[in-house]
Protein backbone atom coordinates (compact mmCIF):
# COMPACT_ATOMS: atom_id res chain seq x y z
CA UNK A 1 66.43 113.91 -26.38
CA UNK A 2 63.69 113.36 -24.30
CA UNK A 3 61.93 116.74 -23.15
CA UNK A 4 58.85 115.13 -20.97
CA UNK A 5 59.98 117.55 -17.84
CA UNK A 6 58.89 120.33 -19.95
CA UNK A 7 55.13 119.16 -20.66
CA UNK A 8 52.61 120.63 -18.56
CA UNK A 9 49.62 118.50 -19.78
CA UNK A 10 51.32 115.08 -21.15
CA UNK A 11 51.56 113.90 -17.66
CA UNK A 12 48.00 114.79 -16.67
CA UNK A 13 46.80 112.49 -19.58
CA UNK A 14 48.98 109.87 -18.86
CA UNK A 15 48.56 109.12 -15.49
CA UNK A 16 47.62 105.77 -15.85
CA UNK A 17 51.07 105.07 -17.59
CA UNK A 18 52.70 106.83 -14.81
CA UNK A 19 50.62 104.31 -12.05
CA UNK A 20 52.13 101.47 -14.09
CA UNK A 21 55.69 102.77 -14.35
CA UNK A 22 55.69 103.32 -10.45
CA UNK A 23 54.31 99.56 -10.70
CA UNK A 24 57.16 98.36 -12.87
CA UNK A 25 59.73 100.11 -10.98
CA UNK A 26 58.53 98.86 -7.52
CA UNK A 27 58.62 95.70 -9.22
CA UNK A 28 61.73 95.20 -10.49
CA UNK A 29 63.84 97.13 -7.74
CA UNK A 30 65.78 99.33 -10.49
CA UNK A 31 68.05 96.26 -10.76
CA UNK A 32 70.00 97.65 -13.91
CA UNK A 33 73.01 99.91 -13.21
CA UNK A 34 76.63 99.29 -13.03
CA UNK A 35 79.64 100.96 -10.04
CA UNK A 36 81.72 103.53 -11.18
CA UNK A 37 84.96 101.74 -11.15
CA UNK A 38 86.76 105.58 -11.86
CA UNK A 39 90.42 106.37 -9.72
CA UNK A 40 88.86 109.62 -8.79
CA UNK A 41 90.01 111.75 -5.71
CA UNK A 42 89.11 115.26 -4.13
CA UNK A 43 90.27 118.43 -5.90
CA UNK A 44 88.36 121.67 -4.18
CA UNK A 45 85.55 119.12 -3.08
CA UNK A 46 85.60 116.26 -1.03
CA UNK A 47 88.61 116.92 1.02
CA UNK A 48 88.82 114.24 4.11
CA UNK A 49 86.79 111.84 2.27
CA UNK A 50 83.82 112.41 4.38
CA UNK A 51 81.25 109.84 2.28
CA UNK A 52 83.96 107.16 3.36
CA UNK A 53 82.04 104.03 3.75
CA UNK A 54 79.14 105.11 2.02
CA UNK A 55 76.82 103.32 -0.58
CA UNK A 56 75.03 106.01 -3.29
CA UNK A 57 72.82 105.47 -6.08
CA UNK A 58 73.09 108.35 -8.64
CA UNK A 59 70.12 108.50 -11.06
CA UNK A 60 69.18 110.56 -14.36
CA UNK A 61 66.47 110.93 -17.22
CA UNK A 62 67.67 109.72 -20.74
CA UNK A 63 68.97 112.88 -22.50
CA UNK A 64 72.82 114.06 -22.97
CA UNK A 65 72.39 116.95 -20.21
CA UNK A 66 70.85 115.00 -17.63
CA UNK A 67 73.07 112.40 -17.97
CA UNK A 68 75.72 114.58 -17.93
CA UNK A 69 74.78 116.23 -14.48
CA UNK A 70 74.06 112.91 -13.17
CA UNK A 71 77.70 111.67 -13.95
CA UNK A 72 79.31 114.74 -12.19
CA UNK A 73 77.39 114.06 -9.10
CA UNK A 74 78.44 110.89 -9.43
CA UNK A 75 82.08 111.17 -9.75
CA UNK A 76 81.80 113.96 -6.91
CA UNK A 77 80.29 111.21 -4.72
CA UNK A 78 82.81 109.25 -6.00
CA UNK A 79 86.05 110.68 -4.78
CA UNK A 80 84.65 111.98 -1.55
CA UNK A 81 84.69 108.42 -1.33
CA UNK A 82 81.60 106.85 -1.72
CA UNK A 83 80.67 103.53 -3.65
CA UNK A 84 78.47 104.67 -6.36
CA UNK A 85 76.11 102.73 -8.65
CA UNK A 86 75.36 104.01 -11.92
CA UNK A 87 71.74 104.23 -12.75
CA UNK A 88 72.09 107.13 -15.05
CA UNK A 89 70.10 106.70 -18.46
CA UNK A 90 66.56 106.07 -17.13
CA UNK A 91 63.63 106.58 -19.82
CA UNK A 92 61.70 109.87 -19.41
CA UNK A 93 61.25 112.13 -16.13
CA UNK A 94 58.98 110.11 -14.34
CA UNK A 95 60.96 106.41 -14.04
CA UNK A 96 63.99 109.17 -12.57
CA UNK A 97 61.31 110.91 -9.97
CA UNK A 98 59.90 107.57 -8.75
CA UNK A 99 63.73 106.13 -8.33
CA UNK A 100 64.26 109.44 -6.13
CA UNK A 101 61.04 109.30 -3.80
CA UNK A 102 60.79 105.43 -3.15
CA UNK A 103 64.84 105.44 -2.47
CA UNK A 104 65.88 103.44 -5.13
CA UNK A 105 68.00 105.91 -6.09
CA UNK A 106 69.69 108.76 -4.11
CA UNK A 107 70.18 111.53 -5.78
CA UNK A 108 70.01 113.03 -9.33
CA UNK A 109 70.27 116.89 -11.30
CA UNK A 110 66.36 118.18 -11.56
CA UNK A 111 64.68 121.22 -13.00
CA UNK A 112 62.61 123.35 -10.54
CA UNK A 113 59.98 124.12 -13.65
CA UNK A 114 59.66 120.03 -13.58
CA UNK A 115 58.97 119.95 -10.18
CA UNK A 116 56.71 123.11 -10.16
CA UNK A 117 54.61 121.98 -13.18
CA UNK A 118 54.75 118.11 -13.46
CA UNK A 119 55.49 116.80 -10.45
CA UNK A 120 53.18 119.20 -7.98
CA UNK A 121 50.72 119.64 -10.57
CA UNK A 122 51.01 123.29 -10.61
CA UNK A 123 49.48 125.20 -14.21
CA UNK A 124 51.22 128.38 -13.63
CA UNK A 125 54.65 128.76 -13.28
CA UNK A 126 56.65 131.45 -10.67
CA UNK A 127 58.60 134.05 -12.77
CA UNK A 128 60.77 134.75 -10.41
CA UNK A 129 63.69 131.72 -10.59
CA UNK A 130 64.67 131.84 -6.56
CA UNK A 131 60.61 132.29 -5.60
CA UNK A 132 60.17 128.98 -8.16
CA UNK A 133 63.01 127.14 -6.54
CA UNK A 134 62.05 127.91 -2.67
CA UNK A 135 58.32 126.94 -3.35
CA UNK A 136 59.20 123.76 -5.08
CA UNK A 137 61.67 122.98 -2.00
CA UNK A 138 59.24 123.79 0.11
CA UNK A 139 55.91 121.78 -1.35
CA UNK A 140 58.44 118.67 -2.14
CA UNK A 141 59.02 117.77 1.46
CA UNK A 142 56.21 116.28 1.84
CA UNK A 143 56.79 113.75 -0.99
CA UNK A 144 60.26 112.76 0.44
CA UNK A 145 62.14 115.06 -1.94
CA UNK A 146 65.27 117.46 -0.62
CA UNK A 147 65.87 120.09 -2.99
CA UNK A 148 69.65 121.72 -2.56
CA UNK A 149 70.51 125.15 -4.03
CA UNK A 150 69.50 125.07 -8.12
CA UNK A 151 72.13 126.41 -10.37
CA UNK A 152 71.44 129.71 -13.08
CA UNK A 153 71.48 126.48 -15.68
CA UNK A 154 67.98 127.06 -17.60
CA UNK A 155 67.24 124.53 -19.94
CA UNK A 156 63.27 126.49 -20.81
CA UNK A 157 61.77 127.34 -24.58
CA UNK A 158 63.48 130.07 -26.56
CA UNK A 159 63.47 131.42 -30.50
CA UNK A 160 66.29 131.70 -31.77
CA UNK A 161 67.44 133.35 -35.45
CA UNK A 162 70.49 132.71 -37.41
CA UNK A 163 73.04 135.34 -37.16
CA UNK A 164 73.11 135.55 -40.63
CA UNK A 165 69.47 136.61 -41.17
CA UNK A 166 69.79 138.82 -37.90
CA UNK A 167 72.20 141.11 -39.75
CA UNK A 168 69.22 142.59 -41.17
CA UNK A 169 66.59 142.61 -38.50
CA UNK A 170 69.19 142.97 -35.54
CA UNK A 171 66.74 141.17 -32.93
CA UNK A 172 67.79 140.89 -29.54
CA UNK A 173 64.15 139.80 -27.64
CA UNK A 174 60.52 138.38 -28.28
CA UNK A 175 59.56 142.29 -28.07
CA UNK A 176 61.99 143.13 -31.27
CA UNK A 177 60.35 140.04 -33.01
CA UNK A 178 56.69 141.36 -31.49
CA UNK A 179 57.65 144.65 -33.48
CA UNK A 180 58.87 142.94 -36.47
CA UNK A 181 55.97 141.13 -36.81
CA UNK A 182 53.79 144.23 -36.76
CA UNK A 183 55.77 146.06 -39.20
CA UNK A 184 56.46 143.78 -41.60
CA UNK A 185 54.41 140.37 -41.12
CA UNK A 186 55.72 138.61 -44.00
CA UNK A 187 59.34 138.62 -42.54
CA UNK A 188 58.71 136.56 -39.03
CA UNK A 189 58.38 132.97 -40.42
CA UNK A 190 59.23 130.36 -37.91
CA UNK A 191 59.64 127.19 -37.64
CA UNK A 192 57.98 124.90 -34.08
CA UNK A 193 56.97 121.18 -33.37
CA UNK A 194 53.51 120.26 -33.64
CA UNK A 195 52.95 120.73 -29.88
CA UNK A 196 54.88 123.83 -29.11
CA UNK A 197 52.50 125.00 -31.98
CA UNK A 198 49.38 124.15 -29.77
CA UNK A 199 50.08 124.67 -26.66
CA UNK A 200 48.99 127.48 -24.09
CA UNK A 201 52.52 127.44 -22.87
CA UNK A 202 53.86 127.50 -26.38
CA UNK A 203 53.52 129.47 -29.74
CA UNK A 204 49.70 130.36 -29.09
CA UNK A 205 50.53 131.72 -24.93
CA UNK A 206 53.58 133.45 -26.24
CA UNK A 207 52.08 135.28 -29.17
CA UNK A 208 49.36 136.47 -26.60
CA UNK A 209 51.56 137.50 -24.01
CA UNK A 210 53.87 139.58 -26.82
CA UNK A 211 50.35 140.89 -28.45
CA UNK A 212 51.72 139.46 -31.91
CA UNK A 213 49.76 137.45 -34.25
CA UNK A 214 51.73 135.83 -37.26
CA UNK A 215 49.61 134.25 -40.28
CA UNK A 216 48.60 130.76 -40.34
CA UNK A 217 51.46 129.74 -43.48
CA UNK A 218 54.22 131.94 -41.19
CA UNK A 219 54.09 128.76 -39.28
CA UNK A 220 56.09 125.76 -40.25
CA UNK A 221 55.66 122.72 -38.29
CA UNK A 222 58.05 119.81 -37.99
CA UNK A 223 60.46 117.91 -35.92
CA UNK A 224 62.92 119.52 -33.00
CA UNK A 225 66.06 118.40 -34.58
CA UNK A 226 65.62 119.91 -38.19
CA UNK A 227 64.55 122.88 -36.55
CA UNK A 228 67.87 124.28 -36.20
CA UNK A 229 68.96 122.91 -39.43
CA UNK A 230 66.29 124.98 -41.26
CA UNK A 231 66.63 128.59 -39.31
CA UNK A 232 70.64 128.13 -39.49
CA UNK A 233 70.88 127.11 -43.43
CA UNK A 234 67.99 128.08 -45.43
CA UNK A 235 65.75 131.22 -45.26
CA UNK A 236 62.65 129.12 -45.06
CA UNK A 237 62.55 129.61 -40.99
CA UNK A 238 63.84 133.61 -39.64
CA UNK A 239 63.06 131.89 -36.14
CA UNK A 240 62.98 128.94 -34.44
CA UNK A 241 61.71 126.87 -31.77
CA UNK A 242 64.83 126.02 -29.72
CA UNK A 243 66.21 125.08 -26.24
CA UNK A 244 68.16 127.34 -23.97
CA UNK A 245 70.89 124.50 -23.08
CA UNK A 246 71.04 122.60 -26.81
CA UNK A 247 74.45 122.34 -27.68
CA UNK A 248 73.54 123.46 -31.42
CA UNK A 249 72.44 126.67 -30.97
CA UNK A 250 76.12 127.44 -30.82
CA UNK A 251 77.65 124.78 -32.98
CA UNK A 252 74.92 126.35 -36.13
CA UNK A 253 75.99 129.88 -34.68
CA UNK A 254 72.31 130.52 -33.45
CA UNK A 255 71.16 133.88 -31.25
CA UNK A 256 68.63 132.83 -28.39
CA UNK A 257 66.34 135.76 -28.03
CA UNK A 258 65.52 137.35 -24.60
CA UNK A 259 62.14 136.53 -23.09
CA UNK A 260 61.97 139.85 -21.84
CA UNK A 261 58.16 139.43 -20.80
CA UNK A 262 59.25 136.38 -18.97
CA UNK A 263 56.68 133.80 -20.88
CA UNK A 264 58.36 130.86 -20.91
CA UNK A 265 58.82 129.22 -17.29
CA UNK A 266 62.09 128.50 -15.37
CA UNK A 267 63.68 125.37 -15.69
CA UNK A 268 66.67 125.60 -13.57
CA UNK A 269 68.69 122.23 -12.43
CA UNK A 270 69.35 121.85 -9.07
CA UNK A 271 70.53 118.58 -7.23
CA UNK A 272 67.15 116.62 -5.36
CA UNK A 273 68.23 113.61 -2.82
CA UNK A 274 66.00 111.37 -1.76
CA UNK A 275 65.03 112.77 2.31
CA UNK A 276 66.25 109.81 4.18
CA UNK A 277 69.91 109.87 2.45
CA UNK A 278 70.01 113.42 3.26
CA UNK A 279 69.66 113.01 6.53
CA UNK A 280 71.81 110.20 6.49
CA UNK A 281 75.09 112.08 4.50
CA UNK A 282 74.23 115.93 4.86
CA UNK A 283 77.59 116.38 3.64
CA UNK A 284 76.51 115.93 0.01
CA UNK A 285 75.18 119.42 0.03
CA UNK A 286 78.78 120.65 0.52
CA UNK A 287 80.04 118.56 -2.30
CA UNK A 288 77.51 120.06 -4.59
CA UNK A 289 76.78 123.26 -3.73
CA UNK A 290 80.31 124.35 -5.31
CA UNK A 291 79.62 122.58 -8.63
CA UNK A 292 76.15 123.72 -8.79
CA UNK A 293 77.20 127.16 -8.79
CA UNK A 294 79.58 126.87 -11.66
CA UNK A 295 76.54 125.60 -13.98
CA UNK A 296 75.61 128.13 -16.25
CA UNK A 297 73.56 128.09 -19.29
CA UNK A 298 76.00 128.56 -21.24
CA UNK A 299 78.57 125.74 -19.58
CA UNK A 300 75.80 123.27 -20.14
CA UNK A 301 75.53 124.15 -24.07
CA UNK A 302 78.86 123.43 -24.19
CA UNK A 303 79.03 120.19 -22.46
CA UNK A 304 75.97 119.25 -24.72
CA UNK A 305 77.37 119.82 -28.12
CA UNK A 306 80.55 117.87 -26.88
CA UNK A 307 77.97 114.90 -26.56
CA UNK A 308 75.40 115.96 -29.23
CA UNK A 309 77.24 117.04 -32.08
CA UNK A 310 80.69 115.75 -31.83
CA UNK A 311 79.65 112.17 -30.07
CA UNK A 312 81.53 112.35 -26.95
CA UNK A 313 80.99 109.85 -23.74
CA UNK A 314 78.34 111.78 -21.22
CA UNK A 315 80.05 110.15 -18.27
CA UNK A 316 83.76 111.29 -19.73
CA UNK A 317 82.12 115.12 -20.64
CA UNK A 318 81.58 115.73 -17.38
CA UNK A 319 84.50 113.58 -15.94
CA UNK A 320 86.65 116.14 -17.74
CA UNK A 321 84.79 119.15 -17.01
CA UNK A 322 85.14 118.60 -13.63
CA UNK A 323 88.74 118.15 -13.42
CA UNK A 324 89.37 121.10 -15.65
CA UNK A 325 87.34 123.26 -12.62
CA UNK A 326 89.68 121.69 -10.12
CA UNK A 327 86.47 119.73 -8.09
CA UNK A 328 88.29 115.98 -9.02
CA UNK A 329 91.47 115.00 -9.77
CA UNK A 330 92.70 111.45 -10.97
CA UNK A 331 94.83 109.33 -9.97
């Protein structure tokens, strides 16, 4: 799953890579993509057909959420009556952004800590979710970028603990695991990548804004997906590195601890459409701003671990999800 929209300082160092992709991109017209041939039709959303005659590009990054959101918008699009090209499945954040500003693409699902952090080059993110989302609207004009209404869907940095093991310590926040930690250091042992590990915005930022500090061999480094293997089957991890929206914190029976202290910034999704096709179909804000509002958290670790863990179609995930909701229908 690719998780570049969360790295502060990757994209600072890889600018040159980034000059190259917008290169590459302008190059080769973001040729690939296919229609979505679906018999869709309004349910609650898209009543009168108002995109009738209308030609959309719908665009995501290249993990199972993303691709997710950027099938429902495009199946929305779709039976409001729209022609819609797929373009869905993009490598990393930044082939997705450039598709969005330069109008090769329309419109896509994006995360306001993304835009805060990566995009505007921001080092310090807004606690406040609505203050995040409104500045990030705001600042994004300029670069050709509508933002419309984000969703409560937070796909940030969490620890989570077994439920299991939490029998025993009864954790509920980073404060309880602060506590625990003071009390009895030997029992907080958790397990991180290498660069959550390292990071200011990661294990070393969050143990200084908790006032904790865990020993050196507490510290188990290794890669994101055994991660929740090790804190949900062996007592080698109590806690782990984990994200808010992975569809296996669930499916392993995982508790994601508060971030009471707010450390970890916002990542909310919220639909971005590319200025000059906003002005073009304002209605699309209607069609979305219903669907956007049922995206919670928790809907979008279900959807996830439909894809992730039992190896569902992205593009039928959220085809069903949305006519379960009543937004679509078929036929």
């Amino acid at each position: 799953m690719d998780r570049a929209h969360r790295v502060r300082g990757r994209l600072l160092g890889a600018f040159a890579a980034v000059v190259a992709l917008t290169s590459a991109l302008s190059g080769c017209g973001l040729k690939s993509g296919s229609p979505m041939a679906d018999e869709v039709r309004p349910g609650s959303v898209g009543r009168g057909r108002p995109l009738e005659g209308a030609s959309l590009t719908v665009t995501s990054k290249n993990f199972s959420e993303n691709i997710i959101l950027g099938q429902m918008i495009g199946l929305v699009l779709k039976a409001a009556g729209a022609e819609v090209l797929d373009r869905t499945n993009l490598p990393g954040s930044i082939s997705a952004r450039e598709a969005i500003v330069k109008g090769d693409a329309d419109t896509m699902y994006e995360y306001t800590g993304t835009g805060w952090i990566t995009y505007l080059g921001h080092a310090t993110p807004i606690p406040d979710p609505e203050k995040q989302w409104r500045a990030v609207r705001d600042e994004d004009r300029k670069n050709g970028v509508t933002w419309l209404p984000q969703s409560t869907l937070n796909n940030t940095y969490a620890l989570a603990v077994s439920r299991k093991n939490n029998a025993k310590y009864h954790l509920r926040s980073l404060s309880d695991v602060a506590a625990l930690a003071k009390r009895n250091p030997s029992a907080v042992t958790i397990c991180v990548e290498n660069e959550f590990a390292s990071r200011d915005d990661g294990l070393p930022g969050m143990q200084k804004a908790y006032k904790m500090s865990l020993p050196a061999g507490n510290i188990k480094k290794m890669d994101a997906g055994i991660i929740y293997t090790q804190v949900s089957k062996s007592d080698s991890c109590l806690l782990g590195e984990v994200y808010t929206t992975d569809g296996r914190v669930k499916a392993m029976n995982l508790e994601v601890l508060v971030d009471d202290k707010h450390f970890f910034p916002n990542y909310n999704a919220a639909p971005v459409v590319h200025t000059e096709t906003f002005r073009r179909y304002p209605q699309i804000a209607e069609l979305l701003d219903p669907v956007t509002r049922k995206l919670t958290t928790e809907v979008a670790r279900e959807l996830n671990a439909k894809v992730d863990v039992d190896g569902q179609d992205p593009h039928q995930v959220a085809k069903d999800w949305l006519i379960r909701e009543g937004f679509i229908r078929i036929g």
